[in-house]
C-alpha atoms as a PDB file:
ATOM      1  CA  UNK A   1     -52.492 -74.576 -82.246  1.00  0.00           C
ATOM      2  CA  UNK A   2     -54.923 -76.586 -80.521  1.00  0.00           C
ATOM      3  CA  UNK A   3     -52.899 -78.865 -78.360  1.00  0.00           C
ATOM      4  CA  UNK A   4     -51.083 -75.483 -77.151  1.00  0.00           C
ATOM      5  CA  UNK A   5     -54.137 -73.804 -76.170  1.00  0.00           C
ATOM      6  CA  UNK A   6     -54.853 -76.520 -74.411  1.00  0.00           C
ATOM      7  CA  UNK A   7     -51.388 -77.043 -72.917  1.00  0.00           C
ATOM      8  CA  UNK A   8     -51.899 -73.405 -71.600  1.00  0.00           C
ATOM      9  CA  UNK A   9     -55.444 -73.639 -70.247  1.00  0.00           C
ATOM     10  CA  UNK A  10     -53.851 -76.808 -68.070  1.00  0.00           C
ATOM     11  CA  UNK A  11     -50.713 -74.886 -67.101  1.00  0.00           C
ATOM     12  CA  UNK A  12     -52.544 -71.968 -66.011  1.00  0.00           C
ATOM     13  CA  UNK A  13     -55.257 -73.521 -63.996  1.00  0.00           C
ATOM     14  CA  UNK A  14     -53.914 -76.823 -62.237  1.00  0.00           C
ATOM     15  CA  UNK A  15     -51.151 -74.865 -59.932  1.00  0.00           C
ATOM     16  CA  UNK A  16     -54.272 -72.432 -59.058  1.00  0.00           C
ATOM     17  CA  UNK A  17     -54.020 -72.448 -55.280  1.00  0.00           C
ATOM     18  CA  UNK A  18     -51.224 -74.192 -54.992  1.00  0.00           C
ATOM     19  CA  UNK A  19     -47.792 -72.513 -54.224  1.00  0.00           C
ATOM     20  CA  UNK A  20     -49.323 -68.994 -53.631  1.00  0.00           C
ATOM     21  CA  UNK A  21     -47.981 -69.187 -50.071  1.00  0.00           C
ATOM     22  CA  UNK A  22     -51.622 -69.236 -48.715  1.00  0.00           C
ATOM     23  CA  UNK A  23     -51.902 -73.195 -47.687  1.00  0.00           C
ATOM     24  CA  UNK A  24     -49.256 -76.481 -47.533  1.00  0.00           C
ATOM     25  CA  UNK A  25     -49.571 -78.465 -50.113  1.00  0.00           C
ATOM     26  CA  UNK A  26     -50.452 -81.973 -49.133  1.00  0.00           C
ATOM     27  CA  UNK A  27     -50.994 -85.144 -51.976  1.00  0.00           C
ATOM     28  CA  UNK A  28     -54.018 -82.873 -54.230  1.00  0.00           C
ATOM     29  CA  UNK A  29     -55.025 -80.998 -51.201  1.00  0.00           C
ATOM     30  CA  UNK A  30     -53.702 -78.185 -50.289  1.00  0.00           C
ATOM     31  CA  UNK A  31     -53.960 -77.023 -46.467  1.00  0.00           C
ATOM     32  CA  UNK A  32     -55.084 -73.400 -45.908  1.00  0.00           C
ATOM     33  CA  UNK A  33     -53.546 -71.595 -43.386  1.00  0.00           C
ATOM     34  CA  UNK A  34     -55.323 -68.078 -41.449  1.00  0.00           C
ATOM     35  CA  UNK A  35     -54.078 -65.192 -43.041  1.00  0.00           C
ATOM     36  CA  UNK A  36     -51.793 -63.318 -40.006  1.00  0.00           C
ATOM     37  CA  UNK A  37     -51.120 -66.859 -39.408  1.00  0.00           C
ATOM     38  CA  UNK A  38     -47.751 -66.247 -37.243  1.00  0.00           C
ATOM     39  CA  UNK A  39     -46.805 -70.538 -36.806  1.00  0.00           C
ATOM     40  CA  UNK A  40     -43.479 -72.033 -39.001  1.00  0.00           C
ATOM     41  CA  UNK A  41     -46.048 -74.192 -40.714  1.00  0.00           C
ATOM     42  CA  UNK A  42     -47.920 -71.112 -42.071  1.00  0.00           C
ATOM     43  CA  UNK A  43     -44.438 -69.445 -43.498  1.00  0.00           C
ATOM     44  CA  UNK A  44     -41.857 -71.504 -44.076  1.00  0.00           C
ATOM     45  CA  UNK A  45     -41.865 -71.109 -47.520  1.00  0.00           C
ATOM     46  CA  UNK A  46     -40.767 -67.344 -47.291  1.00  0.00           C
ATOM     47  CA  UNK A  47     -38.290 -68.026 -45.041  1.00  0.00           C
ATOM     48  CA  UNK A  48     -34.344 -67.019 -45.422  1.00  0.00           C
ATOM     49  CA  UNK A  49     -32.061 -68.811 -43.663  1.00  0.00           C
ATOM     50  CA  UNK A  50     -30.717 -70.585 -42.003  1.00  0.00           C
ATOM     51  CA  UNK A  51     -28.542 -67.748 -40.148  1.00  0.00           C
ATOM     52  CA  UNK A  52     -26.016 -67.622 -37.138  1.00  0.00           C
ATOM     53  CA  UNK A  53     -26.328 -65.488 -34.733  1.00  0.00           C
ATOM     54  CA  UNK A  54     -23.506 -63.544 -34.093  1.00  0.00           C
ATOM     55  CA  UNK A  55     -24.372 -61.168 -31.259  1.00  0.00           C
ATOM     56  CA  UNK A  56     -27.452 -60.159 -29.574  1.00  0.00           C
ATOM     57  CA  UNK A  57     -27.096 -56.558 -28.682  1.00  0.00           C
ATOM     58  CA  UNK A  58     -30.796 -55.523 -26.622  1.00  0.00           C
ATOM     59  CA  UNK A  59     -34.134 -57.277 -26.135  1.00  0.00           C
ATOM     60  CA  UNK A  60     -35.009 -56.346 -30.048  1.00  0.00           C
ATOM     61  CA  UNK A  61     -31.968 -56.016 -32.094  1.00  0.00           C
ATOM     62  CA  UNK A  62     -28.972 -58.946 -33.436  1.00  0.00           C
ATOM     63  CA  UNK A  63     -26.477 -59.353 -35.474  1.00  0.00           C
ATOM     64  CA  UNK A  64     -26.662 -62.641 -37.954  1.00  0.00           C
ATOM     65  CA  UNK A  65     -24.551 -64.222 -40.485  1.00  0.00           C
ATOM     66  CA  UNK A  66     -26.138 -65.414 -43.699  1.00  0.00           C
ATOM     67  CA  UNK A  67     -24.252 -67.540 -46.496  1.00  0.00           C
ATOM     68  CA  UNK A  68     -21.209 -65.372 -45.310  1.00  0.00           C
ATOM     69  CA  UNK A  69     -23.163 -62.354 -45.043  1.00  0.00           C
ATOM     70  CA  UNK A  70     -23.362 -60.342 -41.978  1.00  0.00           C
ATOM     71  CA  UNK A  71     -26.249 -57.690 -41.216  1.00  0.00           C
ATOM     72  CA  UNK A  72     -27.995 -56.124 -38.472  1.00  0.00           C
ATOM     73  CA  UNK A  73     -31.790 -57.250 -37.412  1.00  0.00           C
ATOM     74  CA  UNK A  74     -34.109 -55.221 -35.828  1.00  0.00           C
ATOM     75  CA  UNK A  75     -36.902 -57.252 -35.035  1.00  0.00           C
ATOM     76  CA  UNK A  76     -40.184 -55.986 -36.331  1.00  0.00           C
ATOM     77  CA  UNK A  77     -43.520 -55.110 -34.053  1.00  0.00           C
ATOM     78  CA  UNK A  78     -41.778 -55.341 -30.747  1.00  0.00           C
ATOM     79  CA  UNK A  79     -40.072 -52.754 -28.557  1.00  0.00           C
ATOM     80  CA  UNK A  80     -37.890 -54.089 -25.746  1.00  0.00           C
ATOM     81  CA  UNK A  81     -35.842 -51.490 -23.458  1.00  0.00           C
ATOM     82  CA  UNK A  82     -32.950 -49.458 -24.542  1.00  0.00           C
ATOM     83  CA  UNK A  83     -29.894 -49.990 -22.538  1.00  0.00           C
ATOM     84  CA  UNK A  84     -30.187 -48.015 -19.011  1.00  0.00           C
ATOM     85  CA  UNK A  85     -33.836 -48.870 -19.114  1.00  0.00           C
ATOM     86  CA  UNK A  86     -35.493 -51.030 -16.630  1.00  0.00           C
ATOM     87  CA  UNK A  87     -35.574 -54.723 -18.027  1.00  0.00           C
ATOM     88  CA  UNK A  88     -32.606 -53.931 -20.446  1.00  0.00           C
ATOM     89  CA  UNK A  89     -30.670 -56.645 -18.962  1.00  0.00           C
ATOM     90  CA  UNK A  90     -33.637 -58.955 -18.953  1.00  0.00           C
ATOM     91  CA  UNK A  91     -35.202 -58.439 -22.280  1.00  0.00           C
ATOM     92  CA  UNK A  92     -31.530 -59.025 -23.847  1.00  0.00           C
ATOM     93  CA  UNK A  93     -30.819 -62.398 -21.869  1.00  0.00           C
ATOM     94  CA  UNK A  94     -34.574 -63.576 -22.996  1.00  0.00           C
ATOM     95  CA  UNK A  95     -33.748 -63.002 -26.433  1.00  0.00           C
ATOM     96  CA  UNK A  96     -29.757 -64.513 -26.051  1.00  0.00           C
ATOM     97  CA  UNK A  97     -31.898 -67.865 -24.327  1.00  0.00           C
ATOM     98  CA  UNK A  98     -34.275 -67.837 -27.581  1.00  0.00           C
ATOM     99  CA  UNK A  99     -31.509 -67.419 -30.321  1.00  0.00           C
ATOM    100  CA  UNK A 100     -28.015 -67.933 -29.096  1.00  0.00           C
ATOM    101  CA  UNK A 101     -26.470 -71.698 -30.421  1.00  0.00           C
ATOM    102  CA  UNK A 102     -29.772 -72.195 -32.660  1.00  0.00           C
ATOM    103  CA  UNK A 103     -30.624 -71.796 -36.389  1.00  0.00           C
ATOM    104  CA  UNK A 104     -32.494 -68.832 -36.870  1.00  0.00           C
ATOM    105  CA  UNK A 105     -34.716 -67.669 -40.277  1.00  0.00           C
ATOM    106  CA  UNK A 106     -35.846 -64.635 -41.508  1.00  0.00           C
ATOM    107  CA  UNK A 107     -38.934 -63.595 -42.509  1.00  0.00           C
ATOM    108  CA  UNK A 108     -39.615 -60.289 -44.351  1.00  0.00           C
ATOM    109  CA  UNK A 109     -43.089 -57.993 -43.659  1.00  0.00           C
ATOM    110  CA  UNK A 110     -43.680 -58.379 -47.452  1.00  0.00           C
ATOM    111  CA  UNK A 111     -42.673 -61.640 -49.309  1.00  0.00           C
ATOM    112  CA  UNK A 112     -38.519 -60.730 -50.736  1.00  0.00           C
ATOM    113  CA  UNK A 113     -38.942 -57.446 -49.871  1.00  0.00           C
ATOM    114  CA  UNK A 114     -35.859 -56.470 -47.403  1.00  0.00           C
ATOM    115  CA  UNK A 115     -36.368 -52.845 -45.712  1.00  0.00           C
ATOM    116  CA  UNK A 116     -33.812 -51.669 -43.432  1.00  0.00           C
ATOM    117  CA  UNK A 117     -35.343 -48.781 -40.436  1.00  0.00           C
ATOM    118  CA  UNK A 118     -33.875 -45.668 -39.479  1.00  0.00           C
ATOM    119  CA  UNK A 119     -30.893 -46.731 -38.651  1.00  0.00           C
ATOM    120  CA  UNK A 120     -29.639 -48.869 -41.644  1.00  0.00           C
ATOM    121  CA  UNK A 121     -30.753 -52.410 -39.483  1.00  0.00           C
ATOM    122  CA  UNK A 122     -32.504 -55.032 -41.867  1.00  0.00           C
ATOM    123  CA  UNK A 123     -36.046 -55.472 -40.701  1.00  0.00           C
ATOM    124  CA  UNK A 124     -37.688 -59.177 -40.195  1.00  0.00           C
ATOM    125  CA  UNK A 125     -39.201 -61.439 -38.209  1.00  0.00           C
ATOM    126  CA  UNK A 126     -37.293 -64.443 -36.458  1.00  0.00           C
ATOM    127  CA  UNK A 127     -37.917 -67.525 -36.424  1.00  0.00           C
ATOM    128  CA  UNK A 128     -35.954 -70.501 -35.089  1.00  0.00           C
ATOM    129  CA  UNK A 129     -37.284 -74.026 -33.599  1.00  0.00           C
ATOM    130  CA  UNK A 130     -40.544 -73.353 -35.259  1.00  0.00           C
ATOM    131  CA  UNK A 131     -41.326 -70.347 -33.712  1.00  0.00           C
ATOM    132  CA  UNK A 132     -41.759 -66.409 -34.094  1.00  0.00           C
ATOM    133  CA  UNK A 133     -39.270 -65.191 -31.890  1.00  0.00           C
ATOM    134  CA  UNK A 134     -40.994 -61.801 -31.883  1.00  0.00           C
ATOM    135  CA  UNK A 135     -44.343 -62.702 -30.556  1.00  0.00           C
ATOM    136  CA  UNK A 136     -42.431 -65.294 -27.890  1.00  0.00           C
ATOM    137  CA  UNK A 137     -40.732 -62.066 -26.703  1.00  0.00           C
ATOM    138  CA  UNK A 138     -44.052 -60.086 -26.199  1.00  0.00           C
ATOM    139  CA  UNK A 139     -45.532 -63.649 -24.649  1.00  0.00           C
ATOM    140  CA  UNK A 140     -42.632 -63.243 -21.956  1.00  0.00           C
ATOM    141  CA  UNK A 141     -42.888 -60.023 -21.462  1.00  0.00           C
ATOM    142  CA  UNK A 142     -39.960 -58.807 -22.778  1.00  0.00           C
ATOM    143  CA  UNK A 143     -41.383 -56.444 -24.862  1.00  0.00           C
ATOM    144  CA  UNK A 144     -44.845 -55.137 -26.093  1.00  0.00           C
ATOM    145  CA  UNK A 145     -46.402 -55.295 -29.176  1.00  0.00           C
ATOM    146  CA  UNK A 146     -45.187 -51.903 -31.183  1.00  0.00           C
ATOM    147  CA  UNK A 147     -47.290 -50.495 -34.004  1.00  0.00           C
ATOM    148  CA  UNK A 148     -45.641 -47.452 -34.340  1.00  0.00           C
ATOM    149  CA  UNK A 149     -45.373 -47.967 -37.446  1.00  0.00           C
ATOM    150  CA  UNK A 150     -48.335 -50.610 -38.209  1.00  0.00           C
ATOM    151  CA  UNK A 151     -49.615 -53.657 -36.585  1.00  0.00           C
ATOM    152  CA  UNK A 152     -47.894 -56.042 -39.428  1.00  0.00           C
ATOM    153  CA  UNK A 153     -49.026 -59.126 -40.518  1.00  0.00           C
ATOM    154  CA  UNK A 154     -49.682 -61.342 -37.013  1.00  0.00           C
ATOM    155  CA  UNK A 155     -50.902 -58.067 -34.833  1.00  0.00           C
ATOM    156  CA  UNK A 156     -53.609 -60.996 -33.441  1.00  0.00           C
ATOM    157  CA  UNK A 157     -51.028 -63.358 -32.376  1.00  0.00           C
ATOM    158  CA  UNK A 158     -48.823 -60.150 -30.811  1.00  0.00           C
ATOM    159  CA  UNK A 159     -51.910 -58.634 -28.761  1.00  0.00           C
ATOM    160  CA  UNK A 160     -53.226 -62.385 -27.911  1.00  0.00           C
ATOM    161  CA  UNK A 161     -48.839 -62.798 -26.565  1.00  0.00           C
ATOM    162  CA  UNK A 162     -49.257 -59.350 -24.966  1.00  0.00           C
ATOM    163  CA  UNK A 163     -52.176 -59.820 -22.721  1.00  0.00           C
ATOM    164  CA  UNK A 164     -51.022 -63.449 -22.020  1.00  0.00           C
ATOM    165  CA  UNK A 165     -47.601 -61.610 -20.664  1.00  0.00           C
ATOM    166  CA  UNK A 166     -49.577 -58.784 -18.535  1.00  0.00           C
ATOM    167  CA  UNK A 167     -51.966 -61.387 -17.243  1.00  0.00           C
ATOM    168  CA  UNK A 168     -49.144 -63.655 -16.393  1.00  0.00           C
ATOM    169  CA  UNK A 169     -47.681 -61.023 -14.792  1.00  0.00           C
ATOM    170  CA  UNK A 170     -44.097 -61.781 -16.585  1.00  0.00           C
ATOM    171  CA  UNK A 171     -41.200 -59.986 -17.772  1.00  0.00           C
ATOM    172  CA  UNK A 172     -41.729 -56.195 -17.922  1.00  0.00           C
ATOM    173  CA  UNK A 173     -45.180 -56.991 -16.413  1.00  0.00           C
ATOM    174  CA  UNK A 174     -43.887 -59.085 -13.550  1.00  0.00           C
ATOM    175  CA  UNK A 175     -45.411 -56.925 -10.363  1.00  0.00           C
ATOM    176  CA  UNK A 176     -47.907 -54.777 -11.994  1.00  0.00           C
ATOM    177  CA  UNK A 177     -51.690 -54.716 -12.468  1.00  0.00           C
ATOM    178  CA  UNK A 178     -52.971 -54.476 -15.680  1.00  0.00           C
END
């Protein structure tokens, strides 16, 4: 009975920290990533993927293929013009540049949790070359940071991409003060 307890105690407190998709491990240390933390190296674990794309239909939305399944993304915390909008055409050729030919990930607001929006799309952020897609989009000025319906889990690195973009003067921004 012992040696179980024992067994136990070690079971339950050596992984402590480790895994809990807070850090990286690394040898016995375990690297501690910035909650909101929007970098590869801060998610990868939660990732799904890899993923085709299969079409990119606007500045915010795409159609994937995963392990022969095919859904519709709407990319969370960014709002890029609806067709007939100015910077339609743009916002979709930006995202075709970011995504088209590449391997691209998925990554969920809460860890395996898949919600799908009004309109039956599958909600996520995406990644591909090591990089949130959805905050490069607001850095380019493609779109800007939407919190509609929250700020999410990296509404720093969105505003920080969003006043980079309007102080750039970029994308949507690209002639405009302020």
């Amino acid at each position: 009975m012992i040696r179980w307890t024992l067994l136990l105690a070690f079971v339950l407190t050596v992984p402590a920290g480790c895994g809990d998709g807070e850090g990286e491990q690394e040898g016995w240390a375990v690297r501690r990533y910035k909650e909101g933390d929007a970098t590869y190296e801060a998610v990868k674990r939660d990732l799904v993927g890899p993923c085709k794309v299969t079409n990119v239909t606007d500045g915010d939305t795409l159609d994937v293929e995963c392990r022969n399944l095919s859904d519709e993304v709407r990319m969370l915390r960014i709002d890029a013009p609806e067709a007939g909008q100015r910077g339609h055409g743009g916002a979709r050729s930006a995202l075709a540049a970011l995504v088209e030919n590449r391997d691209v990930y998925l990554l969920f607001e809460e860890k395996n949790v898949r919600q799908r929006g009004n309109y039956g799309r599958l909600l996520a952020y995406v990644y591909t070359d090591g990089r949130n897609v959805n905050v490069e989009m607001v850095r380019r000025g493609w779109s800007t940071f939407w919190t509609k319906f929250g700020e999410g889990r990296f509404a720093d690195a969105f505003r920080a991409a969003e006043e980079e973009a309007r102080e750039n003067e970029v994308g949507l921004w690209a002639g405009r003060s302020g």
